[in-house]
N, C-alpha and C. Protein backbone atom coordinates (compact mmCIF):
# COMPACT_ATOMS: atom_id res chain seq x y z
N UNK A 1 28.91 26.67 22.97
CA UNK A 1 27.65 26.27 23.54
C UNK A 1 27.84 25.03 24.41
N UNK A 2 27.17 24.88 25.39
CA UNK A 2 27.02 23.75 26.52
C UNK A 2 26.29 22.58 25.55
N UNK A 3 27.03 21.41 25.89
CA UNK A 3 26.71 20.32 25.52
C UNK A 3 25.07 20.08 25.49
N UNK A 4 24.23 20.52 26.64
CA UNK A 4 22.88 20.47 26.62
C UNK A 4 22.25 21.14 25.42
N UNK A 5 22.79 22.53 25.64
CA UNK A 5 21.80 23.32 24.49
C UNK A 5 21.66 23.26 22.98
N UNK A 6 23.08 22.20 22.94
CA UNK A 6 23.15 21.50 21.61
C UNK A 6 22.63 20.69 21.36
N UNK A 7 22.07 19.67 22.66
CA UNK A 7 20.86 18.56 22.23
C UNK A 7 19.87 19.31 22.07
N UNK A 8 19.58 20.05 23.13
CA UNK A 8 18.46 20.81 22.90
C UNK A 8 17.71 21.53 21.75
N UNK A 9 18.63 21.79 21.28
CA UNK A 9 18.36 22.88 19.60
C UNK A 9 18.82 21.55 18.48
N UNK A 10 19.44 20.52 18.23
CA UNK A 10 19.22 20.12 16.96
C UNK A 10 18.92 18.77 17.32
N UNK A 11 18.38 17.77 18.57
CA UNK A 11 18.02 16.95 18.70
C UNK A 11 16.27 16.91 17.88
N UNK A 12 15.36 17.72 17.93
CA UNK A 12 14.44 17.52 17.63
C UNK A 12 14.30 17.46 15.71
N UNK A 13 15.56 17.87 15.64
CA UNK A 13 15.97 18.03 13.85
C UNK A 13 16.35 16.41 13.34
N UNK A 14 16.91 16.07 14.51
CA UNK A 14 17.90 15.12 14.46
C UNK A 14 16.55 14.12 14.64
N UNK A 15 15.63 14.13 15.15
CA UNK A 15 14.54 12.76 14.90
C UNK A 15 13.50 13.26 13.97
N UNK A 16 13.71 14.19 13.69
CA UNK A 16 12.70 14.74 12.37
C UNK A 16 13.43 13.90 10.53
N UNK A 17 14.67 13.97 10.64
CA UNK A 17 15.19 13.46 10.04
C UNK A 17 15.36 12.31 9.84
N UNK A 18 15.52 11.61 10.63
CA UNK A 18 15.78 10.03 11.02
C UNK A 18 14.44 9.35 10.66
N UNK A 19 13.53 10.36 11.01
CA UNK A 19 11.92 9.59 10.43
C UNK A 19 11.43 9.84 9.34
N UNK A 20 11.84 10.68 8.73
CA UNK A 20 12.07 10.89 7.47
C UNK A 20 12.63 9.58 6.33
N UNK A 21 14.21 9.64 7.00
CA UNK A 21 14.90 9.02 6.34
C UNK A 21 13.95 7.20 6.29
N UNK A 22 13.77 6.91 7.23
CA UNK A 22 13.09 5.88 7.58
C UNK A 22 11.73 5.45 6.70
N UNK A 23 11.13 6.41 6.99
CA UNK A 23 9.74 6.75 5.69
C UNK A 23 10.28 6.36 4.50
N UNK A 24 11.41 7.35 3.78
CA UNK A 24 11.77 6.69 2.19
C UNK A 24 12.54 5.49 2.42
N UNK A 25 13.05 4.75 3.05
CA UNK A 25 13.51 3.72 3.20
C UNK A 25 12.36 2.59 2.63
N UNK A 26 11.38 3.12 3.68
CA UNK A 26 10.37 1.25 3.71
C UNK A 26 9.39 2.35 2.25
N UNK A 27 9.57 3.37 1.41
CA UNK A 27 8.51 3.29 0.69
C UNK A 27 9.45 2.94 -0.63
N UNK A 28 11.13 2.68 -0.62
CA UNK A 28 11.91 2.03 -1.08
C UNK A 28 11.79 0.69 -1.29
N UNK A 29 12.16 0.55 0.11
CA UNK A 29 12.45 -1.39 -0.05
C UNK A 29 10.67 -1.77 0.23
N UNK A 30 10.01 -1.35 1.27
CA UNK A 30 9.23 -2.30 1.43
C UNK A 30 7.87 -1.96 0.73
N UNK A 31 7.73 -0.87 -0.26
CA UNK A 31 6.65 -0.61 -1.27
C UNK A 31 5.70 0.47 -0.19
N UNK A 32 6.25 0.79 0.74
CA UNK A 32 4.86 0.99 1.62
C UNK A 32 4.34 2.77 0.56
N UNK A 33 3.04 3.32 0.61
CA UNK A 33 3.04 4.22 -0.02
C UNK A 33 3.42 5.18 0.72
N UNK A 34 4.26 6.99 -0.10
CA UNK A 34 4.58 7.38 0.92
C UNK A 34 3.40 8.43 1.55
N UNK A 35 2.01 7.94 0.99
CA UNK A 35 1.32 8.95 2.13
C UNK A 35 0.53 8.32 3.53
N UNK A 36 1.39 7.39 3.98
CA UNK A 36 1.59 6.89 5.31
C UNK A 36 2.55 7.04 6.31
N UNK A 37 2.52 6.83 6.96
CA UNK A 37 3.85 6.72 7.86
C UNK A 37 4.19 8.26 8.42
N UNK A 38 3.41 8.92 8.33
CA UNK A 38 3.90 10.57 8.81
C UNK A 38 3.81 11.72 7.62
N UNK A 39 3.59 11.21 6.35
CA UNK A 39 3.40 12.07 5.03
C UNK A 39 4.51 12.50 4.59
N UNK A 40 5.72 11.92 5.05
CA UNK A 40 6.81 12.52 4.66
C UNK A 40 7.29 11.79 2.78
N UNK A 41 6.95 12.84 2.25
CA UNK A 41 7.15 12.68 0.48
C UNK A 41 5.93 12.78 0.07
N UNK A 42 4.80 13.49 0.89
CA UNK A 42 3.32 12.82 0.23
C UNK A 42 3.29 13.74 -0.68
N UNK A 43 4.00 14.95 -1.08
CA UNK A 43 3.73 15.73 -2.13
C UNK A 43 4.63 15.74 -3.00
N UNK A 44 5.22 14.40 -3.28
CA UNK A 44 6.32 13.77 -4.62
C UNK A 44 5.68 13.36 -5.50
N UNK A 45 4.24 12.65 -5.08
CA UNK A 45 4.04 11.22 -5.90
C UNK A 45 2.11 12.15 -6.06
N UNK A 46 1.57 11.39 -7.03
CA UNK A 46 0.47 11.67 -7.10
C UNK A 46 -0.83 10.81 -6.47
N UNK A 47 -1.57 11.46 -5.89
CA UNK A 47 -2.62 11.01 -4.72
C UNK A 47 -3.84 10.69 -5.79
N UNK A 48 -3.90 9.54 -6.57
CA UNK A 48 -5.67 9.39 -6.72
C UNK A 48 -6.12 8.29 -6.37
N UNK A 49 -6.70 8.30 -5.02
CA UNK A 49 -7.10 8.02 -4.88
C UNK A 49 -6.59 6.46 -3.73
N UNK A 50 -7.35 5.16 -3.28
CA UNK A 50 -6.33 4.48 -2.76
C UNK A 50 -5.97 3.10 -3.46
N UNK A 51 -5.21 2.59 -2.96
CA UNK A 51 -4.79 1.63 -3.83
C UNK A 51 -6.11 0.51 -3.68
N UNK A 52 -6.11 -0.21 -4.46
CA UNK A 52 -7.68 -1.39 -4.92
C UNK A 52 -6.97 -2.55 -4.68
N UNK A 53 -8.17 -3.38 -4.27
CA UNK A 53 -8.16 -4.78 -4.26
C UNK A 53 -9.54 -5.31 -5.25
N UNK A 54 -8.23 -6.46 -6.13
CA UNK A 54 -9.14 -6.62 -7.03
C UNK A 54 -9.33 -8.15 -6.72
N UNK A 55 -10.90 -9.08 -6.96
CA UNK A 55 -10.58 -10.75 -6.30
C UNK A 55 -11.41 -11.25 -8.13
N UNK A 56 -10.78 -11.94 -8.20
CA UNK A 56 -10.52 -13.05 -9.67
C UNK A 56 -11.27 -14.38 -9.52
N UNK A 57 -12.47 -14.16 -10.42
CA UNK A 57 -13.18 -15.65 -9.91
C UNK A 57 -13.35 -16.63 -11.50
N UNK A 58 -12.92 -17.29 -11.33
CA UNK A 58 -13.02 -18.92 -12.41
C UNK A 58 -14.48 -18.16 -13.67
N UNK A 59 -13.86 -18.22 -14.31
CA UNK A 59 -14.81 -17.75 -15.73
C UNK A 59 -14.47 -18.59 -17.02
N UNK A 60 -14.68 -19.55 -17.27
CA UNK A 60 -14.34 -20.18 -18.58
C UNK A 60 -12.92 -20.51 -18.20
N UNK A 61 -12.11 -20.16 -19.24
CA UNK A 61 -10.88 -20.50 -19.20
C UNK A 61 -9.73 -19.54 -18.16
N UNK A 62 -10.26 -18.28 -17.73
CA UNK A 62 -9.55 -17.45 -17.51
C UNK A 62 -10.32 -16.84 -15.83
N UNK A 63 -9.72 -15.94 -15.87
CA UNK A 63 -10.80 -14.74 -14.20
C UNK A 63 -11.22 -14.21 -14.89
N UNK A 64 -11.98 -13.40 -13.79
CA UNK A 64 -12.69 -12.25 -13.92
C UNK A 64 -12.44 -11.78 -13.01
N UNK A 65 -12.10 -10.46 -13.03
CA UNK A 65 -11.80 -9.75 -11.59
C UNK A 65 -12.27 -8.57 -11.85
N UNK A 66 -13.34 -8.45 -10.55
CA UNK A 66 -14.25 -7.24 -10.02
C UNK A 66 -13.30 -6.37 -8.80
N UNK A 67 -14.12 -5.19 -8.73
CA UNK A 67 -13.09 -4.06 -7.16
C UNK A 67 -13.93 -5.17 -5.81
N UNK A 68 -13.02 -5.30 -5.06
CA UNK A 68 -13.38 -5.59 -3.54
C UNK A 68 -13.48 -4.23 -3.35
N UNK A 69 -14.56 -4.36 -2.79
CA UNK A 69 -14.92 -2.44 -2.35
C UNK A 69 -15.46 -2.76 -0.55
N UNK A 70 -15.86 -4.10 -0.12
CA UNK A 70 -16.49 -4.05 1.51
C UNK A 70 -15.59 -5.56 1.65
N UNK A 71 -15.51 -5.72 3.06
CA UNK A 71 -15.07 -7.00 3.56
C UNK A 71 -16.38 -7.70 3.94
N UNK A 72 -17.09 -8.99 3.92
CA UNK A 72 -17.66 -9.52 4.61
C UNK A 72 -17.24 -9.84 6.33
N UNK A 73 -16.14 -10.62 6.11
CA UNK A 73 -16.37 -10.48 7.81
C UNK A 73 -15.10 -10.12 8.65
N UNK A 74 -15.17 -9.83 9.74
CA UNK A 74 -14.45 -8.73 10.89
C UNK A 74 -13.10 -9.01 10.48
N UNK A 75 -12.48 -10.05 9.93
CA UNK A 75 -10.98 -10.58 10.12
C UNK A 75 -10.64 -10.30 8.72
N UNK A 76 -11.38 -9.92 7.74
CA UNK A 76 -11.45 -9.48 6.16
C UNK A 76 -11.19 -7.80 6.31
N UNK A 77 -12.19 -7.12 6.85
CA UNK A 77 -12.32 -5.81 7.11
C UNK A 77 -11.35 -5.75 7.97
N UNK A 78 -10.53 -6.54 8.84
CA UNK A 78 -9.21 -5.67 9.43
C UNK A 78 -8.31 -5.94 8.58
N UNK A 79 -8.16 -6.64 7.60
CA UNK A 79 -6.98 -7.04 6.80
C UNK A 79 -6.64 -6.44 5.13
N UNK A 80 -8.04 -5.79 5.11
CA UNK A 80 -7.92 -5.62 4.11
C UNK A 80 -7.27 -3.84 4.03
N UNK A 81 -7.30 -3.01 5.25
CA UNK A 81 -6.55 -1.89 4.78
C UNK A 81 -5.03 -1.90 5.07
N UNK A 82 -4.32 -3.23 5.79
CA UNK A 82 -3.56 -3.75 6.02
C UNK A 82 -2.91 -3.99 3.84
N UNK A 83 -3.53 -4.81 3.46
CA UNK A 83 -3.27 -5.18 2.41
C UNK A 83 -2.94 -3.49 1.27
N UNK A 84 -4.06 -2.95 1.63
CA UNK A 84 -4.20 -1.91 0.61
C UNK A 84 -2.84 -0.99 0.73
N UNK A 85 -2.19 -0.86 2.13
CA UNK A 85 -1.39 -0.06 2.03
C UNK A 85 0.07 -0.50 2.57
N UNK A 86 -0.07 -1.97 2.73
CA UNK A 86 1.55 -2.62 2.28
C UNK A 86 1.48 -3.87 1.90
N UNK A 87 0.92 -4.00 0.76
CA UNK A 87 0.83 -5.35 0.00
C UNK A 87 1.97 -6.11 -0.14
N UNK A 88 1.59 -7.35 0.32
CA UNK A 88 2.86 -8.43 0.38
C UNK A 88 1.73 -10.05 -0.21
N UNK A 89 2.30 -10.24 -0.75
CA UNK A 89 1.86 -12.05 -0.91
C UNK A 89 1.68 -12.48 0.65
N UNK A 90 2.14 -12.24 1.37
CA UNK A 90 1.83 -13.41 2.88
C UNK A 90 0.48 -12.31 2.50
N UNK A 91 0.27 -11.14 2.80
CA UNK A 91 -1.05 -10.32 3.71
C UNK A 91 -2.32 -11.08 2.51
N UNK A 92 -1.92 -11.07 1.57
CA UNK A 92 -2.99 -11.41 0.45
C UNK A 92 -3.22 -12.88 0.91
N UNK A 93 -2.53 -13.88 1.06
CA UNK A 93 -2.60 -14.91 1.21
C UNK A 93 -3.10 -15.11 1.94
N UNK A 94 -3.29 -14.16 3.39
CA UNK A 94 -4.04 -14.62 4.54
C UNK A 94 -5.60 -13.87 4.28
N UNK A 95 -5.57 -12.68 3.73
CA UNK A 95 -7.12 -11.93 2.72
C UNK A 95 -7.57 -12.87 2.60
N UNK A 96 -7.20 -14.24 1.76
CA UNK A 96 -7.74 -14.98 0.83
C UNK A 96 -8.47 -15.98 1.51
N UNK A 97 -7.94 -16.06 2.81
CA UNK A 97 -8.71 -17.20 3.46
C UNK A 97 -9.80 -16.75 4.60
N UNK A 98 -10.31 -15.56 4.18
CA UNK A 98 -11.47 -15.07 4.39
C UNK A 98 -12.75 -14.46 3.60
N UNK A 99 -11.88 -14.38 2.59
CA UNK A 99 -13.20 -14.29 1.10
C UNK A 99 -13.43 -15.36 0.71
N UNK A 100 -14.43 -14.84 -0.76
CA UNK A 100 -15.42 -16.04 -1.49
C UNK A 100 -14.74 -17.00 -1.61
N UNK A 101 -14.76 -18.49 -1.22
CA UNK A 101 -13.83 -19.64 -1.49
C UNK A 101 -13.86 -19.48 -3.05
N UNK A 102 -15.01 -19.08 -3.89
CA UNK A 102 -14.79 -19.22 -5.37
C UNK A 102 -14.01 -18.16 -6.13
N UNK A 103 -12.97 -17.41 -5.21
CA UNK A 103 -12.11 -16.46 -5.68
C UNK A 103 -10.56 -17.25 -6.07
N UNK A 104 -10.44 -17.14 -7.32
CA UNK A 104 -8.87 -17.88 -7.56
C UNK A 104 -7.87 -16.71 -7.32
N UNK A 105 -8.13 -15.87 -7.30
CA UNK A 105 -7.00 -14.61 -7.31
C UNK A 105 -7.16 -13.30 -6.82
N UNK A 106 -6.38 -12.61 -6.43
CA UNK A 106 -6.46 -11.28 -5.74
C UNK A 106 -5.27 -10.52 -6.04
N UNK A 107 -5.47 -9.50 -6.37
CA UNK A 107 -4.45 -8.23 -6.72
C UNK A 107 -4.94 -7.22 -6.09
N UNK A 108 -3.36 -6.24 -5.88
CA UNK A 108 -3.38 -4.87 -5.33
C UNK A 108 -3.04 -3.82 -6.49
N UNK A 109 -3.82 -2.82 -7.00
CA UNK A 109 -3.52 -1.84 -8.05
C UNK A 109 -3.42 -0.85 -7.49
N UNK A 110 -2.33 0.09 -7.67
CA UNK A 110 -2.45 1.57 -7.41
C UNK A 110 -2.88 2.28 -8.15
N UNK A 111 -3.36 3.44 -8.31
CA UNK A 111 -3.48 4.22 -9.45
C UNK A 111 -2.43 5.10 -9.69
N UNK A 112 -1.80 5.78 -10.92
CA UNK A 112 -0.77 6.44 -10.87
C UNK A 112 -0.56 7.54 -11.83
N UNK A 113 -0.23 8.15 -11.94
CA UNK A 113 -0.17 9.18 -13.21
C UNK A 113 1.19 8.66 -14.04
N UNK A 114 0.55 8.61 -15.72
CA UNK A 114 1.52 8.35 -16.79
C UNK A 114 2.17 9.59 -17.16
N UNK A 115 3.76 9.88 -16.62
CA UNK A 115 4.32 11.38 -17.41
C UNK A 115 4.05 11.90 -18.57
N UNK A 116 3.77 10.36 -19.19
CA UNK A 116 3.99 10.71 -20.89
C UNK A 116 2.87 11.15 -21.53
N UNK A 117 1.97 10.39 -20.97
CA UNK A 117 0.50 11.00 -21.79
C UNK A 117 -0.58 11.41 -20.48
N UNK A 118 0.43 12.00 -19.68
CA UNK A 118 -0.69 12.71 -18.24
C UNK A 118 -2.24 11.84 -18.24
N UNK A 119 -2.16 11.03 -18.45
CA UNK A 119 -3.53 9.73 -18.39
C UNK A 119 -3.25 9.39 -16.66
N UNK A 120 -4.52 9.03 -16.41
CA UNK A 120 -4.22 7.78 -15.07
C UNK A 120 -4.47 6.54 -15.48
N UNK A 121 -3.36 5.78 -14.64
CA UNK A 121 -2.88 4.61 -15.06
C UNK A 121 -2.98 3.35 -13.84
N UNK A 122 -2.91 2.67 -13.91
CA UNK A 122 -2.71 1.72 -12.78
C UNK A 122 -1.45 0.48 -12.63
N UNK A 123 -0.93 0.58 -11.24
CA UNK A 123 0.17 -0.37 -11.28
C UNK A 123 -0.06 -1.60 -10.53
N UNK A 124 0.13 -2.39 -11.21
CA UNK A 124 -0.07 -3.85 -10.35
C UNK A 124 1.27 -4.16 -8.97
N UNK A 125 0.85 -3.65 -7.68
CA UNK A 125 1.75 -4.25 -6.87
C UNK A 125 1.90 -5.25 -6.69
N UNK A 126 0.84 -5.94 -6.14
CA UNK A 126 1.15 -7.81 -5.42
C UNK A 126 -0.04 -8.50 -5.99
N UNK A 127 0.04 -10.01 -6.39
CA UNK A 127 -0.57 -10.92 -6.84
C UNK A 127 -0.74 -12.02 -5.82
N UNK A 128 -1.92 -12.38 -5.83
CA UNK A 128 -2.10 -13.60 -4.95
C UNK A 128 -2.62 -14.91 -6.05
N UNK A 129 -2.35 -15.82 -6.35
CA UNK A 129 -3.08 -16.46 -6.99
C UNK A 129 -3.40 -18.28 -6.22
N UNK A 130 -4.37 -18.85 -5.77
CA UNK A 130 -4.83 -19.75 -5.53
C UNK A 130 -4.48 -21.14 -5.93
């Protein structure tokens, strides 16, 4: 075969793969979930639902932490699906300085299925604390 028709026929394999590979990479190292980025693995892992932001406000000795379910304002609501679906301490940290000043803390939970007792469960990704 001519050098062309060989790009031709497995080049489009050849970046199907590569973005692939790329996808489990950052849902490796960088937590991202994998039903982003192109859906590649989205039918590995179990879908319920999306990951939560939870904000922690001064109660006695301890928080209380309710679901962030709306952003108040424009720079909250762009950051916050930012947060939901690659939680890092910087993204929370900067969340934080657009919510209730009387929030001491903020977490990201996924929900997840337990093998062992097929329950749903939740995993704590990232912590912000004040």
């Amino acid at each position: 075969m001519a050098p062309s028709r060989i790009a031709r026929r497995y080049l489009p394999l050849a970046l199907l793969l590569a973005v692939a590979a790329y996808q489990m990479w950052r849902v490796e190292v960088d937590g991202l979930t994998r039903w982003r980025g192109g859906g590649f693995g989205m039918y590995s892992s179990v879908h319920y639902g999306e990951s939560e932001v939870w904000i922690g406000f001064s109660r006695g000795e301890g928080l209380n932490f309710v679901p962030m379910t709306t952003a108040g304002t424009v720079e909250a609501r762009l950051l916050l699906p930012r947060c939901r679906v690659f939680p890092t301490e910087e993204s929370l940290e900067e969340l934080a300085l657009y919510i209730t000043p009387g929030a001491g803390a903020l977490q990201i939970w996924r929900p997840r299925l337990d093998p062992e007792t097929l329950a749903f469960d939740r995993e704590l990704l990232a912590e912000y604390r004040r």
